[in-house]
Protein backbone atom coordinates (compact mmCIF):
# COMPACT_ATOMS: atom_id res chain seq x y z
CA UNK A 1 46.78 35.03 9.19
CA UNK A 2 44.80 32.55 11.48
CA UNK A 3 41.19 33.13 12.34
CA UNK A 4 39.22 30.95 15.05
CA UNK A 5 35.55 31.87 16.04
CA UNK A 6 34.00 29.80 18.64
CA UNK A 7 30.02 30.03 18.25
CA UNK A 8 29.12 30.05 22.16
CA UNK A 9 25.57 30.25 22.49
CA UNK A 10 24.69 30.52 26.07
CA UNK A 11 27.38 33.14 27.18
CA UNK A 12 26.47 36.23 28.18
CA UNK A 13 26.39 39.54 26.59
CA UNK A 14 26.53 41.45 29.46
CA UNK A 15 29.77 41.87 31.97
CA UNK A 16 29.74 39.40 34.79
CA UNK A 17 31.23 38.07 37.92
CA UNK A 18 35.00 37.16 36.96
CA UNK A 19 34.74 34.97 40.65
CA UNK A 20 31.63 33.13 38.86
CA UNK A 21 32.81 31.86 35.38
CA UNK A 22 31.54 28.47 34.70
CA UNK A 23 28.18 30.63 35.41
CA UNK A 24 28.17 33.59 32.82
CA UNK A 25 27.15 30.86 30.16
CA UNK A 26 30.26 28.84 30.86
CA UNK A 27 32.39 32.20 30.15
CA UNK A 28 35.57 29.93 31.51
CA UNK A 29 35.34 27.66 28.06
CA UNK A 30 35.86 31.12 25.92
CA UNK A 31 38.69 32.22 28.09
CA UNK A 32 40.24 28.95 27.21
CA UNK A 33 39.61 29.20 23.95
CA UNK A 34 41.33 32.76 23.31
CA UNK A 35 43.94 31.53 25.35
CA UNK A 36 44.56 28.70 23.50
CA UNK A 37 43.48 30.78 20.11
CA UNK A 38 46.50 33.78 21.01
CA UNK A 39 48.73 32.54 23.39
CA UNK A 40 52.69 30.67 23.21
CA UNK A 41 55.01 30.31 25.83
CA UNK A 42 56.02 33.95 27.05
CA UNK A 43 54.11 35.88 24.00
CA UNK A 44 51.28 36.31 22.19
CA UNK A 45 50.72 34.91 18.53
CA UNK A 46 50.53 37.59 16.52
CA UNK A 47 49.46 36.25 13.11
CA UNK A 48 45.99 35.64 14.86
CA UNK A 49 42.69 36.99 15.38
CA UNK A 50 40.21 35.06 17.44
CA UNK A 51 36.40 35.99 16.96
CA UNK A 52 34.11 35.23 20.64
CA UNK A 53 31.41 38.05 21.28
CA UNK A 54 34.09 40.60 20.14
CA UNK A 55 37.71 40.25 17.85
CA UNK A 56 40.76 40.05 19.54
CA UNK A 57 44.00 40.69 17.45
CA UNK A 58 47.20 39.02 18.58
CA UNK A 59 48.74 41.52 17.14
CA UNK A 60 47.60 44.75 18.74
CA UNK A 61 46.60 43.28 22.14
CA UNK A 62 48.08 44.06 25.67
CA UNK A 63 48.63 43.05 28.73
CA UNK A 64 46.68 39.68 27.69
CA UNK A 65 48.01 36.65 30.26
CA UNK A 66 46.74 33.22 29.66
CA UNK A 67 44.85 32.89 32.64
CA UNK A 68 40.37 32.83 32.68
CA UNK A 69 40.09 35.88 35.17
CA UNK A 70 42.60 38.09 33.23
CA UNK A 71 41.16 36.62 29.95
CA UNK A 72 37.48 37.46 31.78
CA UNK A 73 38.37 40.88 32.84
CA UNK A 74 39.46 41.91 29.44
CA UNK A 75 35.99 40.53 27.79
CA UNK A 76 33.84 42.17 30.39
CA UNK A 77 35.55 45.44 29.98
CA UNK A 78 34.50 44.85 26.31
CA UNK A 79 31.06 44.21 27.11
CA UNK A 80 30.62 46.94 28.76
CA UNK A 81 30.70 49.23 26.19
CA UNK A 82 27.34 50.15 24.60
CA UNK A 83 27.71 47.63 21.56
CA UNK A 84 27.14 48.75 17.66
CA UNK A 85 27.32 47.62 14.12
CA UNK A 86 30.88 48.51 13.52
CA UNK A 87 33.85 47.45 15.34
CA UNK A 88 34.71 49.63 18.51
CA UNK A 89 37.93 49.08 20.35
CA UNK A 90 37.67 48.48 24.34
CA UNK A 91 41.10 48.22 24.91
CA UNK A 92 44.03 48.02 22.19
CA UNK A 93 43.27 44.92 20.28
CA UNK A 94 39.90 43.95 21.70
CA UNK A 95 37.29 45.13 19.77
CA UNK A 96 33.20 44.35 20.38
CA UNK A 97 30.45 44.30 17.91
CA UNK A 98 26.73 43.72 17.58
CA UNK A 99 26.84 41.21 14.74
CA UNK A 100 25.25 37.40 13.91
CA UNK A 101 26.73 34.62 12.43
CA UNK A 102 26.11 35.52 8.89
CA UNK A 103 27.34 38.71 9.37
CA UNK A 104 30.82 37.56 10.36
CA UNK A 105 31.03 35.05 7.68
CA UNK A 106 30.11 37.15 5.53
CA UNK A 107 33.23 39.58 6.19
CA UNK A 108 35.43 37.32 6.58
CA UNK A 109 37.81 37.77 3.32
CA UNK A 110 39.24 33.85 3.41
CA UNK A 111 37.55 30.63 3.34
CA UNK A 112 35.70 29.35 6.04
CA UNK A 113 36.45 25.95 7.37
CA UNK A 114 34.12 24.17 10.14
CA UNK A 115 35.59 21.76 12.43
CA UNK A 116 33.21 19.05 13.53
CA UNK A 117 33.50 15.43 14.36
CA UNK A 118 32.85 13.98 10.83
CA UNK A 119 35.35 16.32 8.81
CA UNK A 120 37.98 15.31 6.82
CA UNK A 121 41.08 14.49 8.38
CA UNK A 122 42.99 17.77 9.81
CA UNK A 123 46.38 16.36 8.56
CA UNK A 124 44.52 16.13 4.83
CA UNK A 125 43.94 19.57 4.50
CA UNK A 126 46.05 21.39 7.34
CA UNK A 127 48.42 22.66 4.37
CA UNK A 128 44.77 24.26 2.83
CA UNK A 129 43.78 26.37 5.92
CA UNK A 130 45.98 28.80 6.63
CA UNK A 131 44.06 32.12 6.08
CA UNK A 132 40.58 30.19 6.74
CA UNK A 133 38.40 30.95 9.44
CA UNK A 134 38.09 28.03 11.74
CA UNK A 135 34.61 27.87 12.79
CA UNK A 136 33.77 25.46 15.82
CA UNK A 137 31.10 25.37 18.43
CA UNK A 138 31.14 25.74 22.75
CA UNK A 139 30.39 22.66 24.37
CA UNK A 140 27.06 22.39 23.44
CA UNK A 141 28.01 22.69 20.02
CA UNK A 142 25.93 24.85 17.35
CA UNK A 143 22.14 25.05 17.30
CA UNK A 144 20.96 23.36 13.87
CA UNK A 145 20.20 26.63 11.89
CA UNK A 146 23.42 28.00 12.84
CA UNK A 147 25.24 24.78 11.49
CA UNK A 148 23.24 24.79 8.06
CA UNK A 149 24.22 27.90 7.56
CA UNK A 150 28.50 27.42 8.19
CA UNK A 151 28.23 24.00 6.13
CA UNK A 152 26.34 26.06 3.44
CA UNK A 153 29.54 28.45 3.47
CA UNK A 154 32.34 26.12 4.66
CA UNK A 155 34.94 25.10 2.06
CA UNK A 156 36.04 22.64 4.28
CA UNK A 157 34.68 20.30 6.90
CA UNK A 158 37.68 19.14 9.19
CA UNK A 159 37.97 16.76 11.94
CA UNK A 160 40.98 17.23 15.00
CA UNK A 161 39.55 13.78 16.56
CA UNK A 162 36.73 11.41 15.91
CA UNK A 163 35.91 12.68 19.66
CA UNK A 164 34.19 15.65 20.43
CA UNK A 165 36.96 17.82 21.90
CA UNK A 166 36.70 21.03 24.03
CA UNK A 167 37.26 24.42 21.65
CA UNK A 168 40.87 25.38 23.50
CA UNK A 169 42.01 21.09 22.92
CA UNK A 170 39.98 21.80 19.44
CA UNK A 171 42.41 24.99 18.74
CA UNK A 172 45.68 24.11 20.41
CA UNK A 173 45.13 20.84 18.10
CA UNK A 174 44.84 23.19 14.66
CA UNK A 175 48.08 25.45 15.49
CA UNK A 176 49.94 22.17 15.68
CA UNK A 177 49.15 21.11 12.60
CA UNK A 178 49.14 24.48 10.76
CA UNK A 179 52.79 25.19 12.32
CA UNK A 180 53.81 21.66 11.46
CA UNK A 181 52.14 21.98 7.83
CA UNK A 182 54.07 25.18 7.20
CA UNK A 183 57.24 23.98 8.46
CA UNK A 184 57.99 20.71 5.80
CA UNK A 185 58.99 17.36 6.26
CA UNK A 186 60.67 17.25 9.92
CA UNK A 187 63.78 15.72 9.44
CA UNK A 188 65.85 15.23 12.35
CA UNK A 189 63.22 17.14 14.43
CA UNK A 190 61.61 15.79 17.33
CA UNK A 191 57.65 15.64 16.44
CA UNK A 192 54.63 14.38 18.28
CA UNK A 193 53.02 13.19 15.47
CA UNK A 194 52.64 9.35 14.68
């Protein structure tokens, strides 16, 4: 099982105008990242669960198209339920919570791994985090208590790029190397790596 959670700290909690992403706390950059986080050509990857302002399991979702407005439509639907403690589904494999950071690391059953600039080197320790949860930040990246507290948990610290990278680049970037990493040596297959 693959987890991603992308720490976005200026989207909004509320439902919003699908016609006005970039301006529901840049609402378009978590679309992209579940889209990137669940989606392959013509399905849905369904060894994952991405973790935004709710979970969404690749393998219970529906009707989930790669696209930000269909992507939007199915978090505001899931924001506007009235949000508690516990997991509540919106639709089938969307669910929303009222939980912090801690809380979600905390439950998490795996390792956590944080990707940041100055990690180790993805292809060091791809073969290590399958089953982690793959902690990275929105654009703005995460406000300083928030990353004390994931390096304080983190097992790992990786890098996809000595560039800071959007989160859906960030996570298309991890799948390749956890699919490659889990497939072997590649030996008479064609591979974009150097």
């Amino acid at each position: 099982m693959r987890s991603f959670l992308l720490v976005a700290n200026q989207a909004v909690t509320r439902p919003f105008n699908l016609n006005g992403l970039p301006n529901a706390g840049r609402m378009d950059l978590a679309c992209r990242f579940l889209a990137q986080a669940l989606c392959v050509s013509h399905g849905i990857r369904e060894d994952v669960d991405a973790f935004l302002l709710l979970l969404v399991r690749g393998g219970e979702v529906r009707t989930l198209s790669p696209d930000e407005r269909n992507i939007g439509g199915i978090i505001n639907k899931a924001l506007s339920l009235s949000v508690l403690p516990a997991w509540r589904e919106s639709s089938p494999g969307v669910y929303v919570a009222a939980k912090d950071l801690a809380t979600l690391l905390d439950e998490h059953p795996g390792d956590i791994a944080y990707l940041v600039e100055d990690g180790e080197d993805i292809r060091e320790t791809a073969g290590k985090l399958e089953g982690c949860l793959v902690v990275l930040g929105d654009h703005r990246g995460l406000e300083e208590e928030q990353e004390q507290l994931v390096r304080r948990r983190a097992r790992y610290a990786v890098s996809v790029s000595p560039h800071a990278l959007q989160a859906d680049q960030c996570v298309t970037i991890v799948h390749y190397e956890l699919d490659r990493a889990a497939e072997g040596p590649s030996e008479g297959k064609m591979s974009l790596s150097r």
